[in-house]
PDB file of N, CA and C in Angstrom:
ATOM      1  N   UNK A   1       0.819  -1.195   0.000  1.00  0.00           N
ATOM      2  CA  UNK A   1       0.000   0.000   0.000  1.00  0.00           C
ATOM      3  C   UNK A   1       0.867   1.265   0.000  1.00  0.00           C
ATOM      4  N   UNK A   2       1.858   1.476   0.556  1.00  0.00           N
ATOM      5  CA  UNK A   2       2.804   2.253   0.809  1.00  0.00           C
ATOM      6  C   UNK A   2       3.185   2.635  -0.285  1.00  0.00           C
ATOM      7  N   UNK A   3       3.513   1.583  -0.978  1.00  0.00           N
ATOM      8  CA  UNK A   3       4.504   1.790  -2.474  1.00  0.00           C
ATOM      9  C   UNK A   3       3.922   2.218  -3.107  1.00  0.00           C
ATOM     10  N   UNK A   4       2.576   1.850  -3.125  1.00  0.00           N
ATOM     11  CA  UNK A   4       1.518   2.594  -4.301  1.00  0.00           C
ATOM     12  C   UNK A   4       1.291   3.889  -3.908  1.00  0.00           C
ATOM     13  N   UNK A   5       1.234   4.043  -2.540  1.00  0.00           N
ATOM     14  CA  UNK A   5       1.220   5.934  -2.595  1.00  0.00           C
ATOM     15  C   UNK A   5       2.258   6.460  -3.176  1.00  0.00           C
ATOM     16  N   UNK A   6       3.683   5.867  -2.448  1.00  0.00           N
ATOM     17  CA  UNK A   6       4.494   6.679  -3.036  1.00  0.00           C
ATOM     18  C   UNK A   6       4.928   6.585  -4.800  1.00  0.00           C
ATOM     19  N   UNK A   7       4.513   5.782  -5.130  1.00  0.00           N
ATOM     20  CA  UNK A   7       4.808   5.867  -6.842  1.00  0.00           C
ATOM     21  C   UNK A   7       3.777   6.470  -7.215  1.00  0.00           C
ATOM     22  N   UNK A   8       2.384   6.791  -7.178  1.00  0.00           N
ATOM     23  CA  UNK A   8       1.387   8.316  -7.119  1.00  0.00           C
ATOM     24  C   UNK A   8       1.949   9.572  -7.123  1.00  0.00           C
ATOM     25  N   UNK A   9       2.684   9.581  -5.769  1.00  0.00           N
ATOM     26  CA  UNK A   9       2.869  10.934  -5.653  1.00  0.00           C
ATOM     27  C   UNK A   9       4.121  10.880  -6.585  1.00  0.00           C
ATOM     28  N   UNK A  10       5.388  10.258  -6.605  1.00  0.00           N
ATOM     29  CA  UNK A  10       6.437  10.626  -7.776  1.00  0.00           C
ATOM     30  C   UNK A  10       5.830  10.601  -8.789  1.00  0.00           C
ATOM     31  N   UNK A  11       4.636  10.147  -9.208  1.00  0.00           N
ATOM     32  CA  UNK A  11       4.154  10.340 -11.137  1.00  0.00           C
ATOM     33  C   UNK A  11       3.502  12.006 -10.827  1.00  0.00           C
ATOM     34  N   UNK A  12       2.656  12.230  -9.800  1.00  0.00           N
ATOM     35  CA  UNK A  12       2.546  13.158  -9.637  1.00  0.00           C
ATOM     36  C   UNK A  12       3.177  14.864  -9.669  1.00  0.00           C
ATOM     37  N   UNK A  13       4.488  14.371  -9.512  1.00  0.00           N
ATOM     38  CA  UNK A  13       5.153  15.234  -9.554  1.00  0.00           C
ATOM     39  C   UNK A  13       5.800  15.307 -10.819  1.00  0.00           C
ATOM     40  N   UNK A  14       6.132  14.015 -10.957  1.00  0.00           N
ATOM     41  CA  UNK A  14       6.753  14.225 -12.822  1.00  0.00           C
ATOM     42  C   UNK A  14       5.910  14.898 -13.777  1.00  0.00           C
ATOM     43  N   UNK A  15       4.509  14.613 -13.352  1.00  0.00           N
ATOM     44  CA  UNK A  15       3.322  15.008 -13.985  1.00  0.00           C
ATOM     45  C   UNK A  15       3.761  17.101 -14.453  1.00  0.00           C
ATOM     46  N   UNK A  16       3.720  17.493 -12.704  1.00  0.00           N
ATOM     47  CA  UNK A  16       3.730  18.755 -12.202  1.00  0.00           C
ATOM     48  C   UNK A  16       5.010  19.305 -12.746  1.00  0.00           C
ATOM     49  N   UNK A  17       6.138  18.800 -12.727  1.00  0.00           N
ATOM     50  CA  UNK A  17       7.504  19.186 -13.242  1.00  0.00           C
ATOM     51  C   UNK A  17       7.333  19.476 -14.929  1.00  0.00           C
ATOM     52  N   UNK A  18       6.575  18.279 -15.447  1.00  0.00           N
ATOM     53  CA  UNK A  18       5.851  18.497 -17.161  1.00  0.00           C
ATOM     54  C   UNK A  18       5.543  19.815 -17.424  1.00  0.00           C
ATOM     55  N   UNK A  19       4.434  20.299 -16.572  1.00  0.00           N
ATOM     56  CA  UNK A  19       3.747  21.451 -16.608  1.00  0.00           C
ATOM     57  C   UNK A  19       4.574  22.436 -16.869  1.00  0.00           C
ATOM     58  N   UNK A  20       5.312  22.707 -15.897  1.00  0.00           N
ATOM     59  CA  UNK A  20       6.073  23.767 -15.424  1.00  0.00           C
ATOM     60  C   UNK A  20       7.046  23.982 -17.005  1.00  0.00           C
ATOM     61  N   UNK A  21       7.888  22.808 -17.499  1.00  0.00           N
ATOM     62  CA  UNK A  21       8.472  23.004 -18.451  1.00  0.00           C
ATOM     63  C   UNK A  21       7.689  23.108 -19.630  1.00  0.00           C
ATOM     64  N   UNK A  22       6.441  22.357 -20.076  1.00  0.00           N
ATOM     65  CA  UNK A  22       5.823  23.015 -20.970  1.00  0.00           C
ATOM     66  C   UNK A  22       5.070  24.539 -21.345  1.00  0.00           C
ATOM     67  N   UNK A  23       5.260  25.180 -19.836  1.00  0.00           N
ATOM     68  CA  UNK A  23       4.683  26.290 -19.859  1.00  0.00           C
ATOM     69  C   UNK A  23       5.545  27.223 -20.344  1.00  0.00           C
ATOM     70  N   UNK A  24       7.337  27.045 -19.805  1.00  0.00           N
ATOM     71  CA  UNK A  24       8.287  27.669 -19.790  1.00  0.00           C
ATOM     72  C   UNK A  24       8.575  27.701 -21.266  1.00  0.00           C
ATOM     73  N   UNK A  25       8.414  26.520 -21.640  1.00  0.00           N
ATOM     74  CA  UNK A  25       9.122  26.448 -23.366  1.00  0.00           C
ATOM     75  C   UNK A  25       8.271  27.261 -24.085  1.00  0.00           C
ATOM     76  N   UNK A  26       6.609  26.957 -24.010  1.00  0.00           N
ATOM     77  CA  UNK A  26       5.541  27.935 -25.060  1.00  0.00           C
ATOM     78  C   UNK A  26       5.223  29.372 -24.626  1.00  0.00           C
ATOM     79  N   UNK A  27       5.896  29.391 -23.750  1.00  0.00           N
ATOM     80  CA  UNK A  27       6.199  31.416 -23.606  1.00  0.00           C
ATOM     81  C   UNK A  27       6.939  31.780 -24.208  1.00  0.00           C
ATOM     82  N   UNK A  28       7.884  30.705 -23.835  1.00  0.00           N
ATOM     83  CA  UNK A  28       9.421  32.009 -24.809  1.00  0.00           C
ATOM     84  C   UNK A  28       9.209  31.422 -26.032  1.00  0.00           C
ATOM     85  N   UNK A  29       8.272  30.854 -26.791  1.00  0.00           N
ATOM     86  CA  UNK A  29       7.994  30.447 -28.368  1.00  0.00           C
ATOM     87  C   UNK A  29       9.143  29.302 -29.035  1.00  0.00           C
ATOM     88  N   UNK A  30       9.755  28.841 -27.876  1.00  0.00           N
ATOM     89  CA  UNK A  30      10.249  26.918 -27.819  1.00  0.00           C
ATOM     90  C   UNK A  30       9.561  25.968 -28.351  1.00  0.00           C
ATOM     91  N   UNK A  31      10.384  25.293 -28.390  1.00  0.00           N
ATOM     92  CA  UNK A  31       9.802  23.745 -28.800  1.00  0.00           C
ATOM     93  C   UNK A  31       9.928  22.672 -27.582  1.00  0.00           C
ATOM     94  N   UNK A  32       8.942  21.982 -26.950  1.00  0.00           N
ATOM     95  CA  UNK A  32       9.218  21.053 -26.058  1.00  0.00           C
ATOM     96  C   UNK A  32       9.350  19.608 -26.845  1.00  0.00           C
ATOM     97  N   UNK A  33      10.259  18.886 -26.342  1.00  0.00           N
ATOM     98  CA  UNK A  33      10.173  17.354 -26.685  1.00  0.00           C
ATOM     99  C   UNK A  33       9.679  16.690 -25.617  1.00  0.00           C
ATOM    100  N   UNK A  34       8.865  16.153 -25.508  1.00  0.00           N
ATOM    101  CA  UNK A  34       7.780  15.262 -24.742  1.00  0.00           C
ATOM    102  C   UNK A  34       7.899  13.943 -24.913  1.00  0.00           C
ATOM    103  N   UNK A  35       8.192  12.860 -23.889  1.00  0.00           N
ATOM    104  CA  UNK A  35       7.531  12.080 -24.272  1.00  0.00           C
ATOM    105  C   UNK A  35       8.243  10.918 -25.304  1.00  0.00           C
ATOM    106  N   UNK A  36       9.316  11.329 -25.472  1.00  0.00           N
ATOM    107  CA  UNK A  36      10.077  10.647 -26.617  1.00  0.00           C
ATOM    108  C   UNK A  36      11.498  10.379 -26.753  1.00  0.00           C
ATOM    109  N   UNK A  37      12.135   9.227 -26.772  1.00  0.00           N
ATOM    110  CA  UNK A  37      13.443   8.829 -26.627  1.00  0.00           C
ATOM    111  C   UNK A  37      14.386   8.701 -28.071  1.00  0.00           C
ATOM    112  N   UNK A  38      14.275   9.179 -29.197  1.00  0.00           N
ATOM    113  CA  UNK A  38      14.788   9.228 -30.061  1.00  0.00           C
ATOM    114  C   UNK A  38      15.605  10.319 -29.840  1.00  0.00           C
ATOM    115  N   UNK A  39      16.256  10.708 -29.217  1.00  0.00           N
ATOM    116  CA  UNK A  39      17.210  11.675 -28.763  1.00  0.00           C
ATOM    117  C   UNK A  39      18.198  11.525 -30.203  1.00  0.00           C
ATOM    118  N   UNK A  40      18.478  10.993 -30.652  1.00  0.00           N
ATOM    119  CA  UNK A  40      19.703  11.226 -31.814  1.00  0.00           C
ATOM    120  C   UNK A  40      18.524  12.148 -33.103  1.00  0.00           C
ATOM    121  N   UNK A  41      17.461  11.524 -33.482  1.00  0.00           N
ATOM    122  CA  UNK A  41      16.483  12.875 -34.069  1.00  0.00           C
ATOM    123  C   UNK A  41      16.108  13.947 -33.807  1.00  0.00           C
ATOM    124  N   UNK A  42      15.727  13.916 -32.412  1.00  0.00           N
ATOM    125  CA  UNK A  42      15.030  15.409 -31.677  1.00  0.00           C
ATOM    126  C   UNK A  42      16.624  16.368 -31.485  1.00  0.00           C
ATOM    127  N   UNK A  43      17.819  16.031 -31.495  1.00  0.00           N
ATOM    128  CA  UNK A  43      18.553  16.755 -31.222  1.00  0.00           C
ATOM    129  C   UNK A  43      19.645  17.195 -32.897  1.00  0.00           C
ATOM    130  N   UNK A  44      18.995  16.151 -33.601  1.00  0.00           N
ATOM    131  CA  UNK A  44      19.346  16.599 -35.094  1.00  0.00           C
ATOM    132  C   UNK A  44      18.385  17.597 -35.786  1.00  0.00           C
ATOM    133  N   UNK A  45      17.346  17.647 -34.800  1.00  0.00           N
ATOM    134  CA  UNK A  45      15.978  19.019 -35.227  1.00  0.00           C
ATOM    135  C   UNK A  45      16.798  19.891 -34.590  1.00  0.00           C
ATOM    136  N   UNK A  46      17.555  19.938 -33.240  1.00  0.00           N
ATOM    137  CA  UNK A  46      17.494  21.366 -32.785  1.00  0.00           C
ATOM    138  C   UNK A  46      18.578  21.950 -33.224  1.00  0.00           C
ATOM    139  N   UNK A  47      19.845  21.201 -33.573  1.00  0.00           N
ATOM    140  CA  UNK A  47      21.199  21.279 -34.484  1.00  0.00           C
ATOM    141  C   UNK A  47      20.710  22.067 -35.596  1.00  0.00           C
ATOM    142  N   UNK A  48      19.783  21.798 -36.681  1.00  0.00           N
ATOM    143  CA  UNK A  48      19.733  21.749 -37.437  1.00  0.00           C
ATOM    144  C   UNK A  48      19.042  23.447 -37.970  1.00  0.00           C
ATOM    145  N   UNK A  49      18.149  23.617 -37.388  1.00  0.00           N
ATOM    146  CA  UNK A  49      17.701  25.096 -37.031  1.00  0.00           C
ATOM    147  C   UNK A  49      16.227  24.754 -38.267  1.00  0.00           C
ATOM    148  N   UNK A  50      16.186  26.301 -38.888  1.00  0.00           N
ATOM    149  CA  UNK A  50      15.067  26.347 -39.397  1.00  0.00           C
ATOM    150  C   UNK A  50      15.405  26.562 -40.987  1.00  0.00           C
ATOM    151  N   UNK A  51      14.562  26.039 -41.856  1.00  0.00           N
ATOM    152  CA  UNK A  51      14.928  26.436 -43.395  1.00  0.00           C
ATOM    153  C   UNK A  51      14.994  27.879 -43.423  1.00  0.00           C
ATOM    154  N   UNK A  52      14.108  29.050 -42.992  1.00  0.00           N
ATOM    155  CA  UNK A  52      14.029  30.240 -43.013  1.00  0.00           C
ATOM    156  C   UNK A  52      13.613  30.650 -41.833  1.00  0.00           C
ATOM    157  N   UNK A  53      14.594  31.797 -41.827  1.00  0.00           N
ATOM    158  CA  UNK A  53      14.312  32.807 -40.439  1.00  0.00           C
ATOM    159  C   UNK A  53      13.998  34.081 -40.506  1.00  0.00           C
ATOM    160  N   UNK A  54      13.316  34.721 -39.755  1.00  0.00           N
ATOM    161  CA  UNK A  54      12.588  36.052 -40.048  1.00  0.00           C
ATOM    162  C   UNK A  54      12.877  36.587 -38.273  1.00  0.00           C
ATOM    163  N   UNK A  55      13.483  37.461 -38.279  1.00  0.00           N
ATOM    164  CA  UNK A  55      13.329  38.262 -37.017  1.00  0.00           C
ATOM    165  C   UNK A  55      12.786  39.763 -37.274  1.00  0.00           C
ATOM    166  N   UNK A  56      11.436  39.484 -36.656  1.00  0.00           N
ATOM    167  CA  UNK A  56      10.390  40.734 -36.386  1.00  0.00           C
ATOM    168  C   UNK A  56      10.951  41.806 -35.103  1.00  0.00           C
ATOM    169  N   UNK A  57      10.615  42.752 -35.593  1.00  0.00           N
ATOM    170  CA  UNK A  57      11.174  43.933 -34.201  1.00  0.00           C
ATOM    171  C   UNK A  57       9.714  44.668 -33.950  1.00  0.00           C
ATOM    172  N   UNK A  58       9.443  45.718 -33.151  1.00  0.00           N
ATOM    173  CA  UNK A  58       8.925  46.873 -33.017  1.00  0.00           C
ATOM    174  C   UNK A  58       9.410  47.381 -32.014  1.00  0.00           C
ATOM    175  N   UNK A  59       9.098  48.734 -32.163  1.00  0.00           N
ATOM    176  CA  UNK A  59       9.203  49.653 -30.961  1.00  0.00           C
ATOM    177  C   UNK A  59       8.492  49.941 -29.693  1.00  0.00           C
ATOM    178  N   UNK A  60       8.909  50.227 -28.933  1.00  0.00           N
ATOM    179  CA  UNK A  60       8.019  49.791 -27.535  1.00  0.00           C
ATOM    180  C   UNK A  60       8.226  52.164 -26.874  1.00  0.00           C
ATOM    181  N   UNK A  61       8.525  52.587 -27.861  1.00  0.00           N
ATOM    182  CA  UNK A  61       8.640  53.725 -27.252  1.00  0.00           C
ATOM    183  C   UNK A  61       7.235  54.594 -26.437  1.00  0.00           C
ATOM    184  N   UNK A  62       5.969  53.906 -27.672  1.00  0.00           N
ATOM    185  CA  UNK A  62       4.664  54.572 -27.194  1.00  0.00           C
ATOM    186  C   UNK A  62       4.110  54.098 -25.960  1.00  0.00           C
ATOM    187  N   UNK A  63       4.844  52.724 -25.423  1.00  0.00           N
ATOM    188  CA  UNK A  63       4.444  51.857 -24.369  1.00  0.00           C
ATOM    189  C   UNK A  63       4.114  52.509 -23.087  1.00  0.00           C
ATOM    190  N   UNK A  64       3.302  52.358 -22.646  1.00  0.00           N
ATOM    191  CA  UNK A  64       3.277  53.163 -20.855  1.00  0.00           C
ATOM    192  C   UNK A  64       3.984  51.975 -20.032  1.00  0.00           C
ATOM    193  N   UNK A  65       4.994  52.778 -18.921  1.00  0.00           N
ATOM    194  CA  UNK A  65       5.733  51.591 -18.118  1.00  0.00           C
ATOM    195  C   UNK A  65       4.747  51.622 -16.925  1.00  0.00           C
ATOM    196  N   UNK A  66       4.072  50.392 -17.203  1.00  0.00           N
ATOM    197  CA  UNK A  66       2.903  50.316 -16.424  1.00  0.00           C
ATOM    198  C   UNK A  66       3.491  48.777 -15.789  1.00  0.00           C
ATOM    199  N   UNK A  67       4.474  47.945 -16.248  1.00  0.00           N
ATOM    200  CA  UNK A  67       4.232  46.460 -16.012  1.00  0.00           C
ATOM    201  C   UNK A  67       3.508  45.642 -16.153  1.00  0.00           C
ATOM    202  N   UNK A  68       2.781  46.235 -17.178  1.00  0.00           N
ATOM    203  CA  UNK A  68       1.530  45.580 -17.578  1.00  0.00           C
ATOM    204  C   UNK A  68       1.782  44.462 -18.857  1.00  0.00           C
ATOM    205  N   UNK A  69       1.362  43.522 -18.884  1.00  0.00           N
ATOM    206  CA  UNK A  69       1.237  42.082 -19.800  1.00  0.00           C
ATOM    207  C   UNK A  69       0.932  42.310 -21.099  1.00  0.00           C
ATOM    208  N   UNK A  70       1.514  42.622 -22.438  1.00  0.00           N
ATOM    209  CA  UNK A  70       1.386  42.911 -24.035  1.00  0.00           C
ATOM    210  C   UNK A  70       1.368  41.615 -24.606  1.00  0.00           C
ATOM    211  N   UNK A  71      -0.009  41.597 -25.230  1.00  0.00           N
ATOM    212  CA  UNK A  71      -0.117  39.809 -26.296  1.00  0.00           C
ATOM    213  C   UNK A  71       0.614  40.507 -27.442  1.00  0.00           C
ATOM    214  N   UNK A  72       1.036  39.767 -27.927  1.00  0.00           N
ATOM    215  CA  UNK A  72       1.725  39.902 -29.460  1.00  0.00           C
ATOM    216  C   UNK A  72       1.395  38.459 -29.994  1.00  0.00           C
ATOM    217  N   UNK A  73       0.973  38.455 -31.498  1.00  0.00           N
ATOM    218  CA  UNK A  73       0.217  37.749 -32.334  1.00  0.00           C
ATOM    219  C   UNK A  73       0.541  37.972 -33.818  1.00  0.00           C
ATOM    220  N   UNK A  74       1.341  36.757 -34.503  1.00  0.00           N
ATOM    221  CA  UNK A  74       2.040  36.715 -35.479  1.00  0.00           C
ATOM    222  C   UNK A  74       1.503  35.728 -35.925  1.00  0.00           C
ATOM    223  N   UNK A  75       0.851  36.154 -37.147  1.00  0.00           N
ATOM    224  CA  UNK A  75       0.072  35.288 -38.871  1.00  0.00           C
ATOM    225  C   UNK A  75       1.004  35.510 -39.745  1.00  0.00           C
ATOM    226  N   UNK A  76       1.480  34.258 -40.332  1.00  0.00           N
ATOM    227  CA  UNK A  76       1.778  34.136 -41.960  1.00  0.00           C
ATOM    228  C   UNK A  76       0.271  33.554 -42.593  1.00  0.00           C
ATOM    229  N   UNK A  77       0.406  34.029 -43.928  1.00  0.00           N
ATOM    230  CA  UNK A  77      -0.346  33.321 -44.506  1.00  0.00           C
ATOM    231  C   UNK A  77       0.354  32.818 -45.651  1.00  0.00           C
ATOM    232  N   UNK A  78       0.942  31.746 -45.370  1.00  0.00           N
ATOM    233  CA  UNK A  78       1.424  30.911 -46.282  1.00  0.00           C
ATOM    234  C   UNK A  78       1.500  29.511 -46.285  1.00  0.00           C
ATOM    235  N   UNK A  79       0.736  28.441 -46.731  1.00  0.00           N
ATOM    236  CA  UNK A  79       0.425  27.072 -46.268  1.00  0.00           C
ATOM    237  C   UNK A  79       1.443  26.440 -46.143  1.00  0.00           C
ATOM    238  N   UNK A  80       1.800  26.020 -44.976  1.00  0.00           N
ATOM    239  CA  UNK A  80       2.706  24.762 -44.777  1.00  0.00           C
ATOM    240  C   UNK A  80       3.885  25.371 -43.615  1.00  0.00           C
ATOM    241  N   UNK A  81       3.324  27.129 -43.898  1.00  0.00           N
ATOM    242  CA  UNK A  81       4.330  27.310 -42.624  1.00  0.00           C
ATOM    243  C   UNK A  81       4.142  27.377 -41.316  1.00  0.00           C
ATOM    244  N   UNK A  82       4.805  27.097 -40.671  1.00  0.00           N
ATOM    245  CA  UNK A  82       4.821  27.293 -38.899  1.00  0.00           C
ATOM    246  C   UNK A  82       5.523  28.258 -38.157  1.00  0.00           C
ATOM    247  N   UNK A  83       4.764  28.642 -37.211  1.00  0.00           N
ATOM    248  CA  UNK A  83       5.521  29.979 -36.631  1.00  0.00           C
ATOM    249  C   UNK A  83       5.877  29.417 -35.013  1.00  0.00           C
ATOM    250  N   UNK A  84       7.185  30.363 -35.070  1.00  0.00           N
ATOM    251  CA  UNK A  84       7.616  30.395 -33.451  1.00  0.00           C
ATOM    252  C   UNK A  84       7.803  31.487 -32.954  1.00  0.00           C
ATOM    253  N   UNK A  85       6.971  31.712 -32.011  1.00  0.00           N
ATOM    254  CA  UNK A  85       6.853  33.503 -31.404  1.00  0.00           C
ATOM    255  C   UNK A  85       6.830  33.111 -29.656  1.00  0.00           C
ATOM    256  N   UNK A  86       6.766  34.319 -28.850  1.00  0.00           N
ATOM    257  CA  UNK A  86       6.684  34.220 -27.768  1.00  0.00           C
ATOM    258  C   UNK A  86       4.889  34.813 -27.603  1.00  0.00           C
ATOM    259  N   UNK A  87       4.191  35.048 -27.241  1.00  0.00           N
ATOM    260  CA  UNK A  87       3.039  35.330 -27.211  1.00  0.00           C
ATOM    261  C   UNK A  87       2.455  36.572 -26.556  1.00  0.00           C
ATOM    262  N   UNK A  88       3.677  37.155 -25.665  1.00  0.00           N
ATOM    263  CA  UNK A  88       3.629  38.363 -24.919  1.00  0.00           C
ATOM    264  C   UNK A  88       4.931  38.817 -24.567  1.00  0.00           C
ATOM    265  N   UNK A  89       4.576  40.003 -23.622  1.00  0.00           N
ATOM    266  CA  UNK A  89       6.155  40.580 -23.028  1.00  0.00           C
ATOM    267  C   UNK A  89       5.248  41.220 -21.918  1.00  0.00           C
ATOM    268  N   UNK A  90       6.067  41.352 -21.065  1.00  0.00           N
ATOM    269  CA  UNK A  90       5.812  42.358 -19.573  1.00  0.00           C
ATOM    270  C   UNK A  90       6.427  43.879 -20.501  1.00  0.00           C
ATOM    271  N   UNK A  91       5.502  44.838 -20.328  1.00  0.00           N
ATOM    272  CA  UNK A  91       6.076  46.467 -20.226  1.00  0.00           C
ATOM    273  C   UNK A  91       7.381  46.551 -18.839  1.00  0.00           C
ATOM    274  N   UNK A  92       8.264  47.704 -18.932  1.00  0.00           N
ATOM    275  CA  UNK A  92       8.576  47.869 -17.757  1.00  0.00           C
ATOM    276  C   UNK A  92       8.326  48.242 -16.561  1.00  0.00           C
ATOM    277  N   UNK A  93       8.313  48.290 -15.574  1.00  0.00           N
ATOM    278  CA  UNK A  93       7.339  48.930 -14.819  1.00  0.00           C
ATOM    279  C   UNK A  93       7.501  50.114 -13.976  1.00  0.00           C
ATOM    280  N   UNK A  94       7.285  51.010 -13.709  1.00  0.00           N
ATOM    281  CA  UNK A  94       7.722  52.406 -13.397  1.00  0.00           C
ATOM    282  C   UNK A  94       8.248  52.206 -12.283  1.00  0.00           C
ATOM    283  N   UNK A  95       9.671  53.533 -12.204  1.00  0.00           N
ATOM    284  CA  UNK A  95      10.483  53.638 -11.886  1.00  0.00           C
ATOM    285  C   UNK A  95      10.345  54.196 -10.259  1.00  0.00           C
ATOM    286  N   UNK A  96      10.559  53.692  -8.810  1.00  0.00           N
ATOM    287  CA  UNK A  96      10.009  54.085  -7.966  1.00  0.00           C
ATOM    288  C   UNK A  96      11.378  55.343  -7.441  1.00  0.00           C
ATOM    289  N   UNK A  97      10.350  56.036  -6.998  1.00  0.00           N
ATOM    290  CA  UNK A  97      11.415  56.968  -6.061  1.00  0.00           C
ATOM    291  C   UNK A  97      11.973  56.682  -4.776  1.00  0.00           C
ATOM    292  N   UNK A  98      13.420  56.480  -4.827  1.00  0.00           N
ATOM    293  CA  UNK A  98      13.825  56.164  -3.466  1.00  0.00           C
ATOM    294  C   UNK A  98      14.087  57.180  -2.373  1.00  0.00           C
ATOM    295  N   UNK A  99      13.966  57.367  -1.072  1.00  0.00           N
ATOM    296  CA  UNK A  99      13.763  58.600  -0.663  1.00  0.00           C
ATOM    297  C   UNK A  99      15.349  58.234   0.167  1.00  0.00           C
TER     298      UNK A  99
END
């Protein structure tokens, strides 16, 4: 009975540790590998990079430094392609006065 709790709670946590890294990777617009032991492929994808790269900019000058949460949302329309973006950014957040 014992053993079965405790192998619960360790899947449990592997479970919870999942989370955490899938959340981390699809913010910053990563790729997670899940789930899969072909390590000599998944690491000949990440070697390997992308057929084409596009680095988008804008300016953040009109921004209010509020610390406030900005979605950013990037469409191609071109079939077959896939995009990797981050999905937001934090503003900075205003500057306090130290006395």
């Amino acid at each position: 009975m014992a053993a079965e709790f405790q192998h619960r709670c360790r899947q449990a946590s592997m479970l919870s540790d999942a989370d955490v890294m899938t959340e981390l990777t699809d913010g910053s617009g990563g790729t997670l590998f899940h789930n899969n032991n072909d390590l000599v492929s998944r690491l000949g994808n990440l070697t390997s990079g992308p057929g084409y790269l596009y680095l988008l900019s804008f300016s953040t000058a009109q921004i209010k430094s509020n610390g406030a949460y900005h979605r950013i949302k990037v469409k191609v329309n071109h079939p077959g392609t896939s995009v990797q973006a981050r999905h937001g950014y934090f503003a900075p957040a205003p500057k306090k006065n130290k006395k």
